[in-house]
PDB file of N, CA and C in Angstrom:
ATOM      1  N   UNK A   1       0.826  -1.178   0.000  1.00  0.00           N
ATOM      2  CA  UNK A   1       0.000   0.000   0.000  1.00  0.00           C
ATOM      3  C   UNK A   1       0.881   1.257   0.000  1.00  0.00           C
ATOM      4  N   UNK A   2       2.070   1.062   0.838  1.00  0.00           N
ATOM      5  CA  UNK A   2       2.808   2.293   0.873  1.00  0.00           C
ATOM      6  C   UNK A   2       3.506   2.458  -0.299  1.00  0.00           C
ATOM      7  N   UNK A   3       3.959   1.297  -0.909  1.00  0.00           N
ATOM      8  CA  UNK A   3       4.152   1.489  -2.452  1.00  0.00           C
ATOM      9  C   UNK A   3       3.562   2.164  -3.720  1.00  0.00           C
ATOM     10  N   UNK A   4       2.364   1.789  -3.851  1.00  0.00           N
ATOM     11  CA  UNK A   4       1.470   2.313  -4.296  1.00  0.00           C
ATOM     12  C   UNK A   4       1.045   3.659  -4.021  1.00  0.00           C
ATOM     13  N   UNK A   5       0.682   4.031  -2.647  1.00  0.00           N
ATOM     14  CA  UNK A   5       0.736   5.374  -2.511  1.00  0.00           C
ATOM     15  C   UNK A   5       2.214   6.571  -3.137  1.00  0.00           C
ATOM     16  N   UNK A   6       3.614   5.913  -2.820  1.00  0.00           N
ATOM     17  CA  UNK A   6       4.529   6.626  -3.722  1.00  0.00           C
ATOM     18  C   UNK A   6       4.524   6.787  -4.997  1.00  0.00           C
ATOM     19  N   UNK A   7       4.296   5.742  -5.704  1.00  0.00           N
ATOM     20  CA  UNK A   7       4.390   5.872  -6.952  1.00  0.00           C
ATOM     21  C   UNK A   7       2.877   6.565  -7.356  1.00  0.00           C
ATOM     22  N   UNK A   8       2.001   6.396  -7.015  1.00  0.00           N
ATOM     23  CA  UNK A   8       1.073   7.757  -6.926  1.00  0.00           C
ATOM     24  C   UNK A   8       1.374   9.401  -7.375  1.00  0.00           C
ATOM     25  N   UNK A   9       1.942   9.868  -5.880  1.00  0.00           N
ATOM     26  CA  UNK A   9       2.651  10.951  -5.361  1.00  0.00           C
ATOM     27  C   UNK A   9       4.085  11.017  -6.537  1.00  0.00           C
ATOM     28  N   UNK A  10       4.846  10.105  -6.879  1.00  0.00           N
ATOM     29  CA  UNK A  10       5.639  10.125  -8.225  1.00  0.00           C
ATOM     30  C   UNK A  10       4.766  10.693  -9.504  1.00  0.00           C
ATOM     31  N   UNK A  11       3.862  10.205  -9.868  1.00  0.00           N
ATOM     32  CA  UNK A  11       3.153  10.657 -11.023  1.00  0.00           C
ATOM     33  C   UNK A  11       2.076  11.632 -10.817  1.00  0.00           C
ATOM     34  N   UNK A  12       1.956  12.140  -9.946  1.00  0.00           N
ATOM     35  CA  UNK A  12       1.140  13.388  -9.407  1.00  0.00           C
ATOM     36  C   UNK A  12       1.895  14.677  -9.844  1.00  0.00           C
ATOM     37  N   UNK A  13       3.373  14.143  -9.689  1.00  0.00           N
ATOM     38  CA  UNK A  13       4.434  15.336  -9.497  1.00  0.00           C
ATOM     39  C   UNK A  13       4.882  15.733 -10.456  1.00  0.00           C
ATOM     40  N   UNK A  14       5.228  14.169 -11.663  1.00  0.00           N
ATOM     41  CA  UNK A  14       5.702  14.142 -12.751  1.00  0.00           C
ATOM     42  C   UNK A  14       4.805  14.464 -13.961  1.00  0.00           C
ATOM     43  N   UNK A  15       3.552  14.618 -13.751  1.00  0.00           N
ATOM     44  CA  UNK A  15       2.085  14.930 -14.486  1.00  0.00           C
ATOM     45  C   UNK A  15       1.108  15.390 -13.801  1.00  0.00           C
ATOM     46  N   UNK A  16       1.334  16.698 -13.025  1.00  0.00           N
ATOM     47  CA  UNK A  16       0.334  17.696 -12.390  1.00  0.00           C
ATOM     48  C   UNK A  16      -0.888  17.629 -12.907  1.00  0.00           C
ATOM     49  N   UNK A  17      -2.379  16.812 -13.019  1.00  0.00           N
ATOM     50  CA  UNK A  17      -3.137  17.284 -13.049  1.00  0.00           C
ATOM     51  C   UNK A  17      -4.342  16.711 -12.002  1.00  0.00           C
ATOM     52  N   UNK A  18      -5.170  17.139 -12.991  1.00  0.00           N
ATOM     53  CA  UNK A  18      -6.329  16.485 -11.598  1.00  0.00           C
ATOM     54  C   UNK A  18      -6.556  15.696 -11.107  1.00  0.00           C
ATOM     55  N   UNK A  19      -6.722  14.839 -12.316  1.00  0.00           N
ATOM     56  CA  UNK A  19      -6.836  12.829 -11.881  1.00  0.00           C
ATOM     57  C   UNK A  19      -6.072  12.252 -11.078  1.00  0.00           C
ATOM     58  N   UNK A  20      -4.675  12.801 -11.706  1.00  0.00           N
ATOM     59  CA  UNK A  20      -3.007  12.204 -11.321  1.00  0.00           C
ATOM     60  C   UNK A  20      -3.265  12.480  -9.331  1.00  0.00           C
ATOM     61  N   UNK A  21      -3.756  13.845  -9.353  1.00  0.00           N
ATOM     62  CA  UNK A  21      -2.965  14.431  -7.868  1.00  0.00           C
ATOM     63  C   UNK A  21      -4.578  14.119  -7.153  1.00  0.00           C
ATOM     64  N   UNK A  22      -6.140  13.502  -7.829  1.00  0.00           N
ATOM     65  CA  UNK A  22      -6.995  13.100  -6.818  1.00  0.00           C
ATOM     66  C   UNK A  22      -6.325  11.957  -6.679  1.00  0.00           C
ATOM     67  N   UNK A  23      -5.620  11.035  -7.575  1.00  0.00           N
ATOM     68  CA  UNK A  23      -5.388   9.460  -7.481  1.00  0.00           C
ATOM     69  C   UNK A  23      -4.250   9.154  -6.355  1.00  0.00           C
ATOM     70  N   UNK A  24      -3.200  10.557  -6.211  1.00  0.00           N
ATOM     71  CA  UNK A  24      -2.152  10.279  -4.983  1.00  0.00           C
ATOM     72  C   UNK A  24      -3.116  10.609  -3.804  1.00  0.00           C
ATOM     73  N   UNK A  25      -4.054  11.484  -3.559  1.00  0.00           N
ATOM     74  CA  UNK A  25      -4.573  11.520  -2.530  1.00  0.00           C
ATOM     75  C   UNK A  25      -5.612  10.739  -2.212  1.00  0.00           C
ATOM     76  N   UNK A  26      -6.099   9.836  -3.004  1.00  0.00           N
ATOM     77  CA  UNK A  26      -6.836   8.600  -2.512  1.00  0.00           C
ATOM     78  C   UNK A  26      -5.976   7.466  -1.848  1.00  0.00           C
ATOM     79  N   UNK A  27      -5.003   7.014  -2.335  1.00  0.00           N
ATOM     80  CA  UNK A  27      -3.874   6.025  -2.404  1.00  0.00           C
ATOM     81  C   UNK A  27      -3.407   6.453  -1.331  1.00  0.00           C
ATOM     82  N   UNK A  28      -2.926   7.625  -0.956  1.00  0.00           N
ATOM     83  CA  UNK A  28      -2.121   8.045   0.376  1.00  0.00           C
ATOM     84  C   UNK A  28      -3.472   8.112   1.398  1.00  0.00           C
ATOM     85  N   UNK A  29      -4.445   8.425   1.469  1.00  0.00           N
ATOM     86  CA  UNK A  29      -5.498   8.463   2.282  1.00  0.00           C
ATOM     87  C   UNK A  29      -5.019   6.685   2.782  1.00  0.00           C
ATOM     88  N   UNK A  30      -5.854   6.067   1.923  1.00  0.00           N
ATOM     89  CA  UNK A  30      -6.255   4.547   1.822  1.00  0.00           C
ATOM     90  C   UNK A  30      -4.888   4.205   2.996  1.00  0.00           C
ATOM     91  N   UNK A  31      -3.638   4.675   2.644  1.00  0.00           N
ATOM     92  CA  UNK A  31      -2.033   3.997   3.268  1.00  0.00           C
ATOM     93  C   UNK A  31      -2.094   4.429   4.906  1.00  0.00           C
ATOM     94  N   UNK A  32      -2.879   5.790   4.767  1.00  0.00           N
ATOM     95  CA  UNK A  32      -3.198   6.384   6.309  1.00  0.00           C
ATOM     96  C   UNK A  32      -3.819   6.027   7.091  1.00  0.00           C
ATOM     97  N   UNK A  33      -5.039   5.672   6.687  1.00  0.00           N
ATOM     98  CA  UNK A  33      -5.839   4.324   7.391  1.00  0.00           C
ATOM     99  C   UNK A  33      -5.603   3.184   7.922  1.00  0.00           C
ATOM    100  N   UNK A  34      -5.063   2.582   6.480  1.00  0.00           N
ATOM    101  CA  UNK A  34      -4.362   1.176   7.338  1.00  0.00           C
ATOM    102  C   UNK A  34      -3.091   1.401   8.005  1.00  0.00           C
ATOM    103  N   UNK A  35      -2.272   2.084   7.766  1.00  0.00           N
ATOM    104  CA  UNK A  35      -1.714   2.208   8.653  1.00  0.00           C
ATOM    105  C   UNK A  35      -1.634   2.606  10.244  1.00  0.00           C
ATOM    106  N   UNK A  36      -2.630   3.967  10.340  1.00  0.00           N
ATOM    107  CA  UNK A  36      -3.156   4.187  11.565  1.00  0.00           C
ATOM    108  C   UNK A  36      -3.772   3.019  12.549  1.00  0.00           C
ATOM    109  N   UNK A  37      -4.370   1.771  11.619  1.00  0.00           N
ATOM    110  CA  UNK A  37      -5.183   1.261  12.037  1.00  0.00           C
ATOM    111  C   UNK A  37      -4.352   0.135  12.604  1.00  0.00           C
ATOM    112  N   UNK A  38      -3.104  -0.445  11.574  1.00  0.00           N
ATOM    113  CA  UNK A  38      -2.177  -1.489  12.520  1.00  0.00           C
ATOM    114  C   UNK A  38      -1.422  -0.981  13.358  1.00  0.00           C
ATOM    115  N   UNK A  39      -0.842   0.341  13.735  1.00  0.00           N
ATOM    116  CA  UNK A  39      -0.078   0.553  14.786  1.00  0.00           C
ATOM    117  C   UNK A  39      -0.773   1.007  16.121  1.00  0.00           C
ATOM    118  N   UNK A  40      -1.823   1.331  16.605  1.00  0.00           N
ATOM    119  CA  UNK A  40      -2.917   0.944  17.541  1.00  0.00           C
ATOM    120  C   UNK A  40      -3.758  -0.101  17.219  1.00  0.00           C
ATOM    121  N   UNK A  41      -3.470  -1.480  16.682  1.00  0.00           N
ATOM    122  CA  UNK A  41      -3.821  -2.606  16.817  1.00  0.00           C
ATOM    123  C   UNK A  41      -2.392  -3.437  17.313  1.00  0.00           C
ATOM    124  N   UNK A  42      -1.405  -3.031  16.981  1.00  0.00           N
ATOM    125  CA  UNK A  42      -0.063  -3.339  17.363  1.00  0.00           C
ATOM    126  C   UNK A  42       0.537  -3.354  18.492  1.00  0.00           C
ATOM    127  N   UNK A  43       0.214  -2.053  18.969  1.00  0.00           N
ATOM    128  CA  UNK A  43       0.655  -1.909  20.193  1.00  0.00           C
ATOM    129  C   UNK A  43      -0.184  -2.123  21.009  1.00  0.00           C
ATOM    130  N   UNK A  44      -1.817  -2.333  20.883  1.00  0.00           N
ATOM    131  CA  UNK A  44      -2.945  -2.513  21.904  1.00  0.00           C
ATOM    132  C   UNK A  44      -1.654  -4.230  22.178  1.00  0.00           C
ATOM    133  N   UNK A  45      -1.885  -4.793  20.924  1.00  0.00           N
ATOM    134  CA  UNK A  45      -1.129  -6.657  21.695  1.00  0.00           C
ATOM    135  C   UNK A  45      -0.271  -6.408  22.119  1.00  0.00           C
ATOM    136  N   UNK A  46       0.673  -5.234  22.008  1.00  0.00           N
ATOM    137  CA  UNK A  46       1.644  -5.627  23.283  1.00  0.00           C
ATOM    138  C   UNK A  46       1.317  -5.646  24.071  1.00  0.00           C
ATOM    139  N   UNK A  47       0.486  -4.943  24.796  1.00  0.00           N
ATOM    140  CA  UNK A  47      -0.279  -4.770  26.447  1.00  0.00           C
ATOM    141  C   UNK A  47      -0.759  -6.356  26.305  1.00  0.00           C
ATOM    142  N   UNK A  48      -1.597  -6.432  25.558  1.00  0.00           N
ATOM    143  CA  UNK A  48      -2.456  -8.028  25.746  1.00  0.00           C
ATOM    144  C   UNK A  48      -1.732  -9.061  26.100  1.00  0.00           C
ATOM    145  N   UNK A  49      -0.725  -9.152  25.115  1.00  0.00           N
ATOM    146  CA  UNK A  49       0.692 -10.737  25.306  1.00  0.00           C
ATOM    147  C   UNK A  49       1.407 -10.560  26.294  1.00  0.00           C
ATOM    148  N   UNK A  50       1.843  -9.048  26.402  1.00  0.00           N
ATOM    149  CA  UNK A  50       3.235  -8.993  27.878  1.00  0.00           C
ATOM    150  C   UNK A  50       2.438  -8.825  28.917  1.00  0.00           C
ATOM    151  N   UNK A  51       1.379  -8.762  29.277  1.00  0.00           N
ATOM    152  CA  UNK A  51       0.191  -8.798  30.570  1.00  0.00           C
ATOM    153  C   UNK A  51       0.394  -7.763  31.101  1.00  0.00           C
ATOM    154  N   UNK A  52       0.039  -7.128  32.387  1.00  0.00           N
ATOM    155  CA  UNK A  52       0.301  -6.015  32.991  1.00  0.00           C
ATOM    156  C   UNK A  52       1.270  -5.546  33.830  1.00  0.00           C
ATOM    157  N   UNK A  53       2.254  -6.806  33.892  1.00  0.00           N
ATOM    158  CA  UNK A  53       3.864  -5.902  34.053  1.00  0.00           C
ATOM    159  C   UNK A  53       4.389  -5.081  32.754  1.00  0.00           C
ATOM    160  N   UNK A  54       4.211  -5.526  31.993  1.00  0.00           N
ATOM    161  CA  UNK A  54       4.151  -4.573  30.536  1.00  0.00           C
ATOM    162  C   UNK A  54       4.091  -2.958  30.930  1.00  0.00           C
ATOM    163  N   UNK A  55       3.363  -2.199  31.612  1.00  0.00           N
ATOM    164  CA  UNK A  55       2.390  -1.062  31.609  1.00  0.00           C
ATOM    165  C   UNK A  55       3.555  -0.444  32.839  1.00  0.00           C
ATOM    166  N   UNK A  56       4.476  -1.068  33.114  1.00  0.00           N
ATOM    167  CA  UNK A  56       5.298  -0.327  34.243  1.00  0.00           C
ATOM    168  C   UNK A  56       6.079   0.920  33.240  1.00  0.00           C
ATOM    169  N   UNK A  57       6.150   1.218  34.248  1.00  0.00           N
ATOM    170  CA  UNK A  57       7.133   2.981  34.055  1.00  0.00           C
ATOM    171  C   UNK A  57       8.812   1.819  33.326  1.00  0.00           C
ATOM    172  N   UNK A  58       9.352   1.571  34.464  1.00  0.00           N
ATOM    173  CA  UNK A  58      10.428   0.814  33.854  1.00  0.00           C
ATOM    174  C   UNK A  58      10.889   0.468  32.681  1.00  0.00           C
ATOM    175  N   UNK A  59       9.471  -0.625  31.976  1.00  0.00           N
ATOM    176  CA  UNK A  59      10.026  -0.883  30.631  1.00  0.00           C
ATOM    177  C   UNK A  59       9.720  -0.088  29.717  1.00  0.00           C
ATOM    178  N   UNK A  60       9.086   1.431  29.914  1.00  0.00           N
ATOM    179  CA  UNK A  60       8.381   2.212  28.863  1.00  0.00           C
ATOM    180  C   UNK A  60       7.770   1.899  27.782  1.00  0.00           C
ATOM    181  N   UNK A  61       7.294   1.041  27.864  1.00  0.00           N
ATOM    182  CA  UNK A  61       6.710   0.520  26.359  1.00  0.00           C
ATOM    183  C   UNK A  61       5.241   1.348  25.807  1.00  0.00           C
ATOM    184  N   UNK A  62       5.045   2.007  26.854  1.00  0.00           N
ATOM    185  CA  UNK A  62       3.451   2.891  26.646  1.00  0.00           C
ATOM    186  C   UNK A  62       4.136   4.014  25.506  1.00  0.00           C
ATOM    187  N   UNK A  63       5.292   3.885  25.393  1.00  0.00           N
ATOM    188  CA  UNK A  63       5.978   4.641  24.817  1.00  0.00           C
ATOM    189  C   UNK A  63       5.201   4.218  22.853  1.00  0.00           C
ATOM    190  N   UNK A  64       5.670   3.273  22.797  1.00  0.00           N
ATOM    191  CA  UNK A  64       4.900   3.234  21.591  1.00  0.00           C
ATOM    192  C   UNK A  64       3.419   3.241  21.194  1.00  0.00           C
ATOM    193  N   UNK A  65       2.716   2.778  22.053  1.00  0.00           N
ATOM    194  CA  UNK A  65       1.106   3.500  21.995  1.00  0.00           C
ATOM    195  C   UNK A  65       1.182   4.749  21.933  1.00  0.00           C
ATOM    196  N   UNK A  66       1.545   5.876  22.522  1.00  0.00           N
ATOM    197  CA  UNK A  66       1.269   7.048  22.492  1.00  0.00           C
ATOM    198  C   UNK A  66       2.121   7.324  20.923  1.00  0.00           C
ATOM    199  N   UNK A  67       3.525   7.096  21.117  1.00  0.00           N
ATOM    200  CA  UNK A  67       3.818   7.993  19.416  1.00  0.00           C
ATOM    201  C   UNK A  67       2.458   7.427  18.453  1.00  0.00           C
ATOM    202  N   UNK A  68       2.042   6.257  18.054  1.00  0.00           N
ATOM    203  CA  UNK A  68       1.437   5.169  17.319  1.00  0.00           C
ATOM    204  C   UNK A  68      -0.102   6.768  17.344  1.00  0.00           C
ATOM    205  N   UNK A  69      -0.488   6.914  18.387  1.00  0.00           N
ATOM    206  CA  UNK A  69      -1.373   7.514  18.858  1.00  0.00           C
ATOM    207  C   UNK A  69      -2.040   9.258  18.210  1.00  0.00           C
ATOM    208  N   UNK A  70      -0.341   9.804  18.422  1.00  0.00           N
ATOM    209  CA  UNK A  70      -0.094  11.208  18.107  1.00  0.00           C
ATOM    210  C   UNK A  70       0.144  11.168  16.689  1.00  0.00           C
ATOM    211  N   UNK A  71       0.579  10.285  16.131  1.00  0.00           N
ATOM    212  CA  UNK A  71       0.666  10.355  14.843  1.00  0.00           C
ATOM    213  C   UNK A  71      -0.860  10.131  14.276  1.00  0.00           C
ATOM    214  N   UNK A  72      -1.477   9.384  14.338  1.00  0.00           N
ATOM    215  CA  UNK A  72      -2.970   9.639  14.547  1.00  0.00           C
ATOM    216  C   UNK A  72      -3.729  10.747  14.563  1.00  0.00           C
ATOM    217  N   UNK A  73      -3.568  11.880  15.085  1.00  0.00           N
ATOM    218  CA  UNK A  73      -4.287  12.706  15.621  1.00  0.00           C
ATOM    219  C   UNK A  73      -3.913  13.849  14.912  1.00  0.00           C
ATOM    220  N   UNK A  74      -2.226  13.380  14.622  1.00  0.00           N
ATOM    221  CA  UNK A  74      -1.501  14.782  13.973  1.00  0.00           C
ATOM    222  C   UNK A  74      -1.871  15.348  12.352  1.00  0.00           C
ATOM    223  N   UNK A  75      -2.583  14.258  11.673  1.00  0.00           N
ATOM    224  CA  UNK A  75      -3.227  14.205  10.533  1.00  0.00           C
ATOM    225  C   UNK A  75      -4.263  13.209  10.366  1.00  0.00           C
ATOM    226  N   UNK A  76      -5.562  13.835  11.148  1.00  0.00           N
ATOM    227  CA  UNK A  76      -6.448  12.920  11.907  1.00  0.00           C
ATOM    228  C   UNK A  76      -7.120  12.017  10.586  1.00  0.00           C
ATOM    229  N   UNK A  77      -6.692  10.511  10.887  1.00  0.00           N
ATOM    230  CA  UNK A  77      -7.680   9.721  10.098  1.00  0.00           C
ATOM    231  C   UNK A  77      -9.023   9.580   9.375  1.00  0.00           C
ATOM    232  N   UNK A  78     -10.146  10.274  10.808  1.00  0.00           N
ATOM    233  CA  UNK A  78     -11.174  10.655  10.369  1.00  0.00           C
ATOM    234  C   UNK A  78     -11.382  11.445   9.202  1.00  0.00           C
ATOM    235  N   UNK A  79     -10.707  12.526   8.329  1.00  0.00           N
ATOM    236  CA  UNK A  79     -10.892  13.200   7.520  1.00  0.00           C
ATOM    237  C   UNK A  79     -10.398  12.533   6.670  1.00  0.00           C
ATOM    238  N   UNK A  80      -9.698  11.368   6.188  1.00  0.00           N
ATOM    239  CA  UNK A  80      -9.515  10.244   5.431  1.00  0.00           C
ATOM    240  C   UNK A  80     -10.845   9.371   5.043  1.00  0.00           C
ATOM    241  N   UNK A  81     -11.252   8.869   6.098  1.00  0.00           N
ATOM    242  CA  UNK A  81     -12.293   7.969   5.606  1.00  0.00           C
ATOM    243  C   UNK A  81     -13.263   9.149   5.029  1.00  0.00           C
ATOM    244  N   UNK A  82     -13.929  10.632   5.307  1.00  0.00           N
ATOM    245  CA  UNK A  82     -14.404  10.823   4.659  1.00  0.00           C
ATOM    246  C   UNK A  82     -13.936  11.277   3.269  1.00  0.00           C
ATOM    247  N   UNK A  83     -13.003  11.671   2.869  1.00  0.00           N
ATOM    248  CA  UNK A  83     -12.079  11.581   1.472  1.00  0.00           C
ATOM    249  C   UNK A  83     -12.458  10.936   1.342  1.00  0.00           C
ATOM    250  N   UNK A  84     -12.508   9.556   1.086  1.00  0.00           N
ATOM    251  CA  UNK A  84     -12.636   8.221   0.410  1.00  0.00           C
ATOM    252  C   UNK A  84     -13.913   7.798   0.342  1.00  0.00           C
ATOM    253  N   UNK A  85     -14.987   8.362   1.494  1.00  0.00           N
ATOM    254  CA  UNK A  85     -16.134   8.045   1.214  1.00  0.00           C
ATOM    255  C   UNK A  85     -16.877   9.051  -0.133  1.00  0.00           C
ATOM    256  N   UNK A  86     -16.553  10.344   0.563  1.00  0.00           N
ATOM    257  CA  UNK A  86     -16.930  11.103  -0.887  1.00  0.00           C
ATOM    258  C   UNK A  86     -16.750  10.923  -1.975  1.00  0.00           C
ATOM    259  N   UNK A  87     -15.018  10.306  -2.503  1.00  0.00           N
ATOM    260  CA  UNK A  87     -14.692   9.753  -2.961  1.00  0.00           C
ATOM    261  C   UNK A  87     -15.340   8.898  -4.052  1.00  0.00           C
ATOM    262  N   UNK A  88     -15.543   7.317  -3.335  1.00  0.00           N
ATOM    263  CA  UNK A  88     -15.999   6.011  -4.015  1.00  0.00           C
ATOM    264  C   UNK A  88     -17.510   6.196  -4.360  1.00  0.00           C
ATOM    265  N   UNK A  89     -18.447   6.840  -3.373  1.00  0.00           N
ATOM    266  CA  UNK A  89     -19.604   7.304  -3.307  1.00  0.00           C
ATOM    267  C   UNK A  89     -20.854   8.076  -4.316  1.00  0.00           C
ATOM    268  N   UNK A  90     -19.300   9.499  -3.764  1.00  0.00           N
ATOM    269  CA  UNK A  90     -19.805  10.710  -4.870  1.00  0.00           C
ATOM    270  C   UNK A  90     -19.156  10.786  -5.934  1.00  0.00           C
ATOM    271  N   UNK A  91     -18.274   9.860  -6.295  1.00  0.00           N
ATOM    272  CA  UNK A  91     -17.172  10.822  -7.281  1.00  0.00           C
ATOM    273  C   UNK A  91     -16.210  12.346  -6.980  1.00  0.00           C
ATOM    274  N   UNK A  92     -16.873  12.573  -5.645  1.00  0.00           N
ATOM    275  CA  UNK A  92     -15.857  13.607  -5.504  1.00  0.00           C
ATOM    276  C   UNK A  92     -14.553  13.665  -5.023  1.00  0.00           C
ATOM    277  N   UNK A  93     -13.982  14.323  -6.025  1.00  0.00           N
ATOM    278  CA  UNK A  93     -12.306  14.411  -5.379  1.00  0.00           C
ATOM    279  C   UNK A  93     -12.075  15.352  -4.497  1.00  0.00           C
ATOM    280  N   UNK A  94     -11.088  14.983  -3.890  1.00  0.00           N
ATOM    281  CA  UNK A  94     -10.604  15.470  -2.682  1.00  0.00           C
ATOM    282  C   UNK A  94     -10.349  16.907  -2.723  1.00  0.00           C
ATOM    283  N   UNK A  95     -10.187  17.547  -1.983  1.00  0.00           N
ATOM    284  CA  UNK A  95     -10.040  18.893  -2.057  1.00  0.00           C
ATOM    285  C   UNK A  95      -8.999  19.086  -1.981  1.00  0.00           C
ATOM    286  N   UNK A  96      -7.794  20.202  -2.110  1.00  0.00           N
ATOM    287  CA  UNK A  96      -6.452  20.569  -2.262  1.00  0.00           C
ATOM    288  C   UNK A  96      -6.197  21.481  -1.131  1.00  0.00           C
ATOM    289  N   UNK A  97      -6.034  20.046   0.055  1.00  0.00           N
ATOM    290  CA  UNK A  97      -5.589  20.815   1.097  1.00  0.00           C
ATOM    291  C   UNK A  97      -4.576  19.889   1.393  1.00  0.00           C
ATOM    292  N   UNK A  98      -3.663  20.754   2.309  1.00  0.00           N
ATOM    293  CA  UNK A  98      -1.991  19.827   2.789  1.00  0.00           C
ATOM    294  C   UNK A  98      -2.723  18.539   3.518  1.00  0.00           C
ATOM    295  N   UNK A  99      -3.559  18.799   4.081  1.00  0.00           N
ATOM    296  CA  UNK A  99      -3.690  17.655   5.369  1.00  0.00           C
ATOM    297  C   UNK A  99      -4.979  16.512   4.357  1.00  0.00           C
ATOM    298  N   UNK A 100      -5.151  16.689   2.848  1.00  0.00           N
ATOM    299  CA  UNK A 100      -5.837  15.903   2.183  1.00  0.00           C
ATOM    300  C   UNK A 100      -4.541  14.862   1.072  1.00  0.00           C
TER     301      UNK A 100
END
């Protein structure tokens, strides 16, 4: 997926137009999702498998839930799925904003 989303963003760049630069921002949406979605599914199992000595200060491991977390939030997912719903739905392309 993250492949696909580059070579996207490659031909967006290399052929500026509409299609090209809705098609990197569907593809990079789509990569944001799943991705958001395995690294708080990722780190929820670490808590699950290492049990609740896991959660001590000591081994910091809450450490990766939270980055996993903030990255999340910092280009919030939610405005992805609706991209993509408008998207597949309406036919509408995305709008030409940084955080689309």
């Amino acid at each position: 997926m993250l492949e696909k989303a580059g070579l996207a963003i490659d031909r967006a760049v290399a052929n500026p137009n509409a299609d090209s630069v809705a098609q990197s921002q569907i593809v990079t949406a789509e990569a944001k999702i799943l991705s958001t979605e395995i690294a708080i599914e990722a780190t929820n199992k670490l808590f699950e498998l290492a049990g609740t000595r896991s959660t001590l200060a000591e081994h910091n491991l809450d450490r990766h839930w939270r980055n996993a977390r903030t990255h999340t939030l910092h280009d919030p997912v939610r405005w992805k799925y609706s991209i993509l719903g408008k998207y597949f739905l309406n036919g509408e392309k995305p709008p030409l904003h940084a955080w689309s």
